[in-house]
Protein backbone atom coordinates (compact mmCIF):
# COMPACT_ATOMS: atom_id res chain seq x y z
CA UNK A 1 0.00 0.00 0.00
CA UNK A 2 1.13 3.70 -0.97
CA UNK A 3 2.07 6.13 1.74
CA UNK A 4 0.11 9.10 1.06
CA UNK A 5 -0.50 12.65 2.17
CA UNK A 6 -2.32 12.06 4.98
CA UNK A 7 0.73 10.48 6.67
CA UNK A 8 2.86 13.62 6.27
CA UNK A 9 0.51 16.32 6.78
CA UNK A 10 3.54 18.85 8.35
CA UNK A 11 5.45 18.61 5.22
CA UNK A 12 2.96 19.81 2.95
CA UNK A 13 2.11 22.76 4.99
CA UNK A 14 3.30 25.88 3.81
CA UNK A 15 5.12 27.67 6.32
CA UNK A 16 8.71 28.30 7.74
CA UNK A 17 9.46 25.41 9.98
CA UNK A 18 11.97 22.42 9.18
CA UNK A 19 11.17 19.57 8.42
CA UNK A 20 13.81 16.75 7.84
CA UNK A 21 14.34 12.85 8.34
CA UNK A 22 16.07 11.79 11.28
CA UNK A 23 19.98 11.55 11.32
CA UNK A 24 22.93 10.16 13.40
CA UNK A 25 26.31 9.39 12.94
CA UNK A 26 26.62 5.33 12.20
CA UNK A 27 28.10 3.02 14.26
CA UNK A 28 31.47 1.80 12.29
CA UNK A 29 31.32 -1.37 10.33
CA UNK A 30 33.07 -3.86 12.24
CA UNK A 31 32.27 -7.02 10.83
CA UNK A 32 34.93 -6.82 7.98
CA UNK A 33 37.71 -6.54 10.73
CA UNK A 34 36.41 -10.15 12.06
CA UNK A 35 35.30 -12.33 8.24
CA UNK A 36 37.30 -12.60 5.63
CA UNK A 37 35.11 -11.19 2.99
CA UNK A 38 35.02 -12.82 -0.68
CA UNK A 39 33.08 -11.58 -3.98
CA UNK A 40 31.16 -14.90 -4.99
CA UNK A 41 29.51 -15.31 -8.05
CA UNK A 42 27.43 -18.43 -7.41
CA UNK A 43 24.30 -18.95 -5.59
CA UNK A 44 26.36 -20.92 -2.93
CA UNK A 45 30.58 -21.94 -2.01
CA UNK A 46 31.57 -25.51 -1.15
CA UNK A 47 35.25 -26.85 0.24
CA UNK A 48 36.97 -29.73 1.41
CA UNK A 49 39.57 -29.96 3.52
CA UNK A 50 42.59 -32.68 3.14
CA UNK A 51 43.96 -34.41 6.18
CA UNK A 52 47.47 -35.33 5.93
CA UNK A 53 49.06 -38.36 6.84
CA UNK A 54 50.43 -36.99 9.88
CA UNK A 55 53.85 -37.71 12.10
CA UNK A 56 56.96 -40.15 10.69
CA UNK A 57 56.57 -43.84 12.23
CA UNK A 58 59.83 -45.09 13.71
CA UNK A 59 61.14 -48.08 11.56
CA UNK A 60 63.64 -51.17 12.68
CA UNK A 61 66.44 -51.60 10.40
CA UNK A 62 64.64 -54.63 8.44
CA UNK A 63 61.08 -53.57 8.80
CA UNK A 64 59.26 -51.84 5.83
CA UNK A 65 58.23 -48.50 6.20
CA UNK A 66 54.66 -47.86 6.94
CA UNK A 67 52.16 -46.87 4.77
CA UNK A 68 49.79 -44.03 5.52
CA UNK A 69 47.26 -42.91 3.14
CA UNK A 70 46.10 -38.75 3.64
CA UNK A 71 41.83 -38.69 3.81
CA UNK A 72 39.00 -35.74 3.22
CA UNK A 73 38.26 -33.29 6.03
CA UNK A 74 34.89 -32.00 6.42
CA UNK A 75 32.93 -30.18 3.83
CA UNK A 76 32.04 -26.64 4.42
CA UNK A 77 29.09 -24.49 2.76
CA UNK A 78 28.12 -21.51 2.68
CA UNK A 79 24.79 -19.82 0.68
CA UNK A 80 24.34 -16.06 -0.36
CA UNK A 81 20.89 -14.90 0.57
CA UNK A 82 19.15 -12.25 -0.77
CA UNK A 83 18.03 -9.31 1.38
CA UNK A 84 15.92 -6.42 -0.10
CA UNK A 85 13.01 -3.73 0.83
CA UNK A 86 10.55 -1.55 -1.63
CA UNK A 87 8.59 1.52 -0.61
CA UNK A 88 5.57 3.02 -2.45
CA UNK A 89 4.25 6.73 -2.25
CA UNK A 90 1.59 8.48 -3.84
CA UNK A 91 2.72 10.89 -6.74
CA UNK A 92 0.91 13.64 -4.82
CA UNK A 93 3.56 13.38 -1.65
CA UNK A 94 6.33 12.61 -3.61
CA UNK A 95 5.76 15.99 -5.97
CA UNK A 96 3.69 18.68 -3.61
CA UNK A 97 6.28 18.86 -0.64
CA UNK A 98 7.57 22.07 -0.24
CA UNK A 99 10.43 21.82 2.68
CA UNK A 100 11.84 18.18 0.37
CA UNK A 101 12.95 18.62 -3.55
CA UNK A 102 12.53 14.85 -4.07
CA UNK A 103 10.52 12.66 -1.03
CA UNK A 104 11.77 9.55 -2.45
CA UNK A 105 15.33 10.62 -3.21
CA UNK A 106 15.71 11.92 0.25
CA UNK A 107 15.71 9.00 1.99
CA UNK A 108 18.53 7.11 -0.09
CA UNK A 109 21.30 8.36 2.50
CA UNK A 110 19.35 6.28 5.39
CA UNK A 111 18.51 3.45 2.64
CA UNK A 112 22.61 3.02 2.15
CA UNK A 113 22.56 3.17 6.24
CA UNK A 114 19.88 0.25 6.95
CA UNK A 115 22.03 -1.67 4.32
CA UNK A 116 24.95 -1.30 6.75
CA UNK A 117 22.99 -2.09 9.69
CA UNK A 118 21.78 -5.19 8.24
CA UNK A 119 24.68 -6.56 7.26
CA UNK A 120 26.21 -6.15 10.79
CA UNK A 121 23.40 -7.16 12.29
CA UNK A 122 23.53 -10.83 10.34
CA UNK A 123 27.28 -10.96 10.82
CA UNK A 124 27.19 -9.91 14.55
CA UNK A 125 24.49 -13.33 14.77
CA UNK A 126 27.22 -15.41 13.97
CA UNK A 127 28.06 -14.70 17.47
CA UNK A 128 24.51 -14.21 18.97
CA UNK A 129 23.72 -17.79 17.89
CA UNK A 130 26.79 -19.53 17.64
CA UNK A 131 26.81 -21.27 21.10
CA UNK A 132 22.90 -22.51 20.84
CA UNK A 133 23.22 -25.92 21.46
CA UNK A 134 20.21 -26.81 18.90
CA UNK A 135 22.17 -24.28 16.33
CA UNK A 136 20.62 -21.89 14.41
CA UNK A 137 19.20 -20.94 10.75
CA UNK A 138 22.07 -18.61 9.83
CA UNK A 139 24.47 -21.87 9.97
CA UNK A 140 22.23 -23.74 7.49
CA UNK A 141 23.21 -23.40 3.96
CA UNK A 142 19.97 -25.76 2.52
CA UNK A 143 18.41 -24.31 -1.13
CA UNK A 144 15.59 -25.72 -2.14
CA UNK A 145 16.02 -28.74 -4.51
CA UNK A 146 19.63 -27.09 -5.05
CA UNK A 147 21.84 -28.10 -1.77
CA UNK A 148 20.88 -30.56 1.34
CA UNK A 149 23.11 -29.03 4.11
CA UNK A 150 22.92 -32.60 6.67
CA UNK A 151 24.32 -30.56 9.51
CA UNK A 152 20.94 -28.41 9.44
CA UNK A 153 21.93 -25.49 12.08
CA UNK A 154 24.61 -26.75 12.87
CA UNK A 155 28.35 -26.35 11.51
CA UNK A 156 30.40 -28.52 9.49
CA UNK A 157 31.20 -31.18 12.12
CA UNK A 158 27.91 -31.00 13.19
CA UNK A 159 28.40 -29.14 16.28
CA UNK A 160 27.77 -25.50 17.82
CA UNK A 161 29.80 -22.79 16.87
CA UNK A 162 30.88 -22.52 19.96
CA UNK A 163 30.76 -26.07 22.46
CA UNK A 164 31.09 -26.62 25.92
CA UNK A 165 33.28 -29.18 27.40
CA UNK A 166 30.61 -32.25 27.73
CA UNK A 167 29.33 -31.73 24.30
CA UNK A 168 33.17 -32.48 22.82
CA UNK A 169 33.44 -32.31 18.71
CA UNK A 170 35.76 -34.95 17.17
CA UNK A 171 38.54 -34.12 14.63
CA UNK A 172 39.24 -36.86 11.73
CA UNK A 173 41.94 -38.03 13.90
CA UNK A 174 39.62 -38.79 16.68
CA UNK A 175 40.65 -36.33 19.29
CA UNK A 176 38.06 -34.30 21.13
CA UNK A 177 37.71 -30.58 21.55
CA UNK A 178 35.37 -27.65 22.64
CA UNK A 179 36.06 -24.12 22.58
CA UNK A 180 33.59 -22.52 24.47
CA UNK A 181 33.72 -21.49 28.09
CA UNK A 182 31.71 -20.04 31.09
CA UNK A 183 33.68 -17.73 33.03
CA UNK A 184 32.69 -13.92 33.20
CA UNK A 185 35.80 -11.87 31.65
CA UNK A 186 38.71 -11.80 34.18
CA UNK A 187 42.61 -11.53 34.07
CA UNK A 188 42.72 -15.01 35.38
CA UNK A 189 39.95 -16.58 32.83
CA UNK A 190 41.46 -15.02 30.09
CA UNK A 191 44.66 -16.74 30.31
CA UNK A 192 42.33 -19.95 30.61
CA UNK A 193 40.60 -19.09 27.02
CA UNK A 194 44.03 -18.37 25.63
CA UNK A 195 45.60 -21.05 26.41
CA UNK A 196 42.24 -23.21 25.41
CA UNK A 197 43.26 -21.94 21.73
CA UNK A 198 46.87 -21.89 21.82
CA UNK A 199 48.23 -25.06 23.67
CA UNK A 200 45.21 -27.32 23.81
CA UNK A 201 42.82 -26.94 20.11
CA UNK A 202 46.02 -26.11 18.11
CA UNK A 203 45.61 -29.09 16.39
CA UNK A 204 45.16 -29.65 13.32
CA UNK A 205 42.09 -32.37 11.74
CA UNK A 206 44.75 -35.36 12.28
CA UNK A 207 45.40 -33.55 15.70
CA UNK A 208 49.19 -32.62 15.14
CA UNK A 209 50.25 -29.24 16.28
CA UNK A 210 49.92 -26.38 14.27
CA UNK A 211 50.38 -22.26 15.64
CA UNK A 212 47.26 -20.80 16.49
CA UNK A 213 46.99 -17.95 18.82
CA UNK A 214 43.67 -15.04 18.79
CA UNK A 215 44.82 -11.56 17.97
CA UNK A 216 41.86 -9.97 18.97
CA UNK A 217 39.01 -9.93 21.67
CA UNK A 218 35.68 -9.35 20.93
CA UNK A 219 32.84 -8.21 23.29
CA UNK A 220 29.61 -5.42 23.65
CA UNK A 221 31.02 -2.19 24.45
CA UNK A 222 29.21 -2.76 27.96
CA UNK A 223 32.55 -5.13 28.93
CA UNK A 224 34.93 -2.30 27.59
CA UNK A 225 36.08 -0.58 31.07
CA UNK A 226 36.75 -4.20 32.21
CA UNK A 227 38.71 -5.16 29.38
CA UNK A 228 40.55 -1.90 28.94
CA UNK A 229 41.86 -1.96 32.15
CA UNK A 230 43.31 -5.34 32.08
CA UNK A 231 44.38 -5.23 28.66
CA UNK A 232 45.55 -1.71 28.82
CA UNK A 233 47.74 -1.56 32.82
CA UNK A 234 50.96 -2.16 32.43
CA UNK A 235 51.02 -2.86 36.09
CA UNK A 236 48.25 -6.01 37.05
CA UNK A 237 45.45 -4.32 38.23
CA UNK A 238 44.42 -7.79 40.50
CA UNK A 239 47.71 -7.83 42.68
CA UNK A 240 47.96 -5.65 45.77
CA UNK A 241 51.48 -5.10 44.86
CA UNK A 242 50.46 -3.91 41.15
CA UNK A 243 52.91 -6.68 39.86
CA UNK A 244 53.72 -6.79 36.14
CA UNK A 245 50.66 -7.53 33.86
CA UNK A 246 52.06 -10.18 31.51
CA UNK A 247 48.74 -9.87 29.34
CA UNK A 248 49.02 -6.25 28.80
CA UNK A 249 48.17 -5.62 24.89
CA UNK A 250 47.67 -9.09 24.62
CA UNK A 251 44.89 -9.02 22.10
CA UNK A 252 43.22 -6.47 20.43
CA UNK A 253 39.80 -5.51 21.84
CA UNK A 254 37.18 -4.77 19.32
CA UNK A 255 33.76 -3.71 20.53
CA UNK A 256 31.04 -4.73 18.70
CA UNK A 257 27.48 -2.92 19.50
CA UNK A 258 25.18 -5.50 17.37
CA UNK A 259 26.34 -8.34 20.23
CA UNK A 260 22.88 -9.11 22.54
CA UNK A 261 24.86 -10.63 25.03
CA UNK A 262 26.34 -8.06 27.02
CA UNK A 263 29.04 -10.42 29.58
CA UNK A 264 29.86 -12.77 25.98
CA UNK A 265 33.23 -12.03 25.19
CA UNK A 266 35.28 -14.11 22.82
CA UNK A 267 38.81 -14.32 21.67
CA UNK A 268 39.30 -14.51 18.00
CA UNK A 269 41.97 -15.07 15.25
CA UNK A 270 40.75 -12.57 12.76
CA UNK A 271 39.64 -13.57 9.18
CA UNK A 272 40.29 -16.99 10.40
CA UNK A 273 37.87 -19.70 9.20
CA UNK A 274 34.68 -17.44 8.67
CA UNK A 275 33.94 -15.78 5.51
CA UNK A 276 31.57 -13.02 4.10
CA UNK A 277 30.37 -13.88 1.06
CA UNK A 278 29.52 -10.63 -1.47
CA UNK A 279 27.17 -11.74 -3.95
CA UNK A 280 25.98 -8.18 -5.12
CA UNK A 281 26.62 -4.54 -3.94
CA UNK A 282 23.42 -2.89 -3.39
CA UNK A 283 21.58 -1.52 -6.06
CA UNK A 284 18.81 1.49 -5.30
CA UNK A 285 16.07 1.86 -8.15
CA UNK A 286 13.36 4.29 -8.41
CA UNK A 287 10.16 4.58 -10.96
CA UNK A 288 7.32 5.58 -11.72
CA UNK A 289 3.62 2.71 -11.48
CA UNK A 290 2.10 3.61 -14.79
CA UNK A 291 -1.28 2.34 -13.70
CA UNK A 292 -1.26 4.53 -9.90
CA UNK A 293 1.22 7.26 -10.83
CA UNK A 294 2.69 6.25 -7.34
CA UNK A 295 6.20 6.22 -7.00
CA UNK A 296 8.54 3.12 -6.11
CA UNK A 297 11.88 2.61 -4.90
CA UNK A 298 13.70 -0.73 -3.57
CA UNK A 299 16.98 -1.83 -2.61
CA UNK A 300 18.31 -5.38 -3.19
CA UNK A 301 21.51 -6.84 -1.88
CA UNK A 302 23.01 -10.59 -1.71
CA UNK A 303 25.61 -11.78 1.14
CA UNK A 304 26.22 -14.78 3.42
CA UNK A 305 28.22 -16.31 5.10
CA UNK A 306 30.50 -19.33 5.32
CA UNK A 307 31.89 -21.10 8.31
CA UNK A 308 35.61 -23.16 7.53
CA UNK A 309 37.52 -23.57 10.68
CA UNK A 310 36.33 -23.46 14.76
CA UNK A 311 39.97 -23.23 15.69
CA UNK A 312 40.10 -19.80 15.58
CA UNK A 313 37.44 -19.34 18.11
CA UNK A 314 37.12 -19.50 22.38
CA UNK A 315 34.02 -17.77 23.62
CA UNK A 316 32.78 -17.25 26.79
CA UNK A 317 29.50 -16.58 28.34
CA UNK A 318 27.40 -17.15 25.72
CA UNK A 319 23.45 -17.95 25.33
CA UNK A 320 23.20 -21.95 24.98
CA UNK A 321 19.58 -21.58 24.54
């Protein structure tokens, strides 16, 4: 249905007061610090990893060497979805204002803002909904009679985003692993998640070693005076003695506002194992309904996202449910 006069009844009046659409400064786009992000030109992206044959077995002098044969990893997907809104107004509000030139036109600079907002809203979810132990929609990757995802919400391996110690995902090589924790933020805790990425799930999928470390943490702005001052004392604001703070400037803190979860914080290898997928910049049209003489405008953009690798991950304090 049109918007029409009736809804805007100060902006046709003729007199001297203002009359203008609502506008802030933006909140900075954040999400491309965290994905990767990749221009795609298919509907959806598919991988598979290869597991290598892992560590040299010690031979006796007249014994054959062993044979070891490499396998697949898992299969990762990811889809591009398709986001998009349209407006219609009457011909007589968009062409009898008198404090607007163009009603439609005027609105494009908050049009190119929602796109923002909507992108790092979806991205931000990743987060929001990665530790819900029955998953979540924005982890399946199904298309209709084009691509069964089996894992439904789920990742790859079938497991959370983010997993708590009880509810362990294998690795090809049959070792067990979680990376998800439930300890408020702390000095003390987050040595715990760092070494949770760095010593214990830096493994590779036949579990041999491999150097993996988080170079950033991420957390709503409500945890920033908590982090700042641990991240940021050079003396160790816990000790009565102010000892040195060995994780001063440890990690990077980036504070995200589109996280719900206001005591979630999680450290992160950036633009490690999750991807935003660019399918199509957006595209604003306006015209003209030859049959109403109302006027039209829509915008229409395509991104997703794809999950490849956990191991850059340990979050804590996250919604399970």
């Amino acid at each position: 249905m049109a918007t029409t006069t009736s809804s805007f009844p100060e902006l046709l009046k003729k007199d001297a007061y203002k009359w203008f659409w609502e506008s802030y400064d933006v909140l900075p786009k954040v999400h491309p610090m965290i994905f990767k992000e990749r221009m795609v030109e298919t509907l959806y992206e598919r991988s598979t990893s290869a597991v290598g044959t892992g560590l040299l077995i010690e031979k006796g002098e007249t014994e054959a060497i062993e044979e070891r044969s490499p396998i697949e990893g898992f299969v990762t997907l990811g889809k591009v979805r398709s986001w998009g809104k349209r407006e219609s107004v009457s011909k007589e509000l968009h062409d009898d204002p008198t404090k607007l030139a163009n009603f439609m036109k005027s609105q494009m600079p908050q049009w190119a803002k929602d796109v923002v907002e909507t992108q790092e809203t979806f991205y931000a979810d990743v987060f929001n909904k990665g530790g819900l132990t029955a998953g979540h929609a924005i982890f399946n990757n199904s298309i209709p009679n084009v691509l069964d995802d089996s894992t439904g919400n789920l990742i790859y391996d079938s497991k959370p985003l983010f997993n708590l110690s009880g509810n362990d995902r294998s690795s090809k090589g049959g070792g067990t692993y979680y990376n998800g924790l439930g300890l408020s933020f702390s000095k003390t805790n987050l040595i715990t998640a760092y070494n949770l990425m760095s010593v214990t799930n830096n493994r590779k999928e036949d579990d041999t070693k491999m150097a993996m470390s988080p170079n950033a943490i991420i957390a709503n702005p409500s945890l920033k005076f908590d982090i700042d001052e641990v991240l940021n004392s050079p003396d160790d604001p816990s000790t009565a003695n102010r000892a040195i703070n060995t994780v001063a400037s440890l990690v990077k803190p980036i504070y995200w506002h589109y996280l719900t979860d206001t005591d979630q914080w999680t450290l992160a290898r950036l633009q490690f194992g999750l991807e935003a997928l660019k399918r199509m910049n957006p595209e604003f049209d306006m015209w003209e309904d030859k049959e109403t003489k109302n006027y039209q405008m829509s915008v229409f953009t395509r991104f997703g996202v794809m999950v490849n690798n956990w191991r850059g991950l340990v979050s804590s304090n996250f919604s399970t449910s």
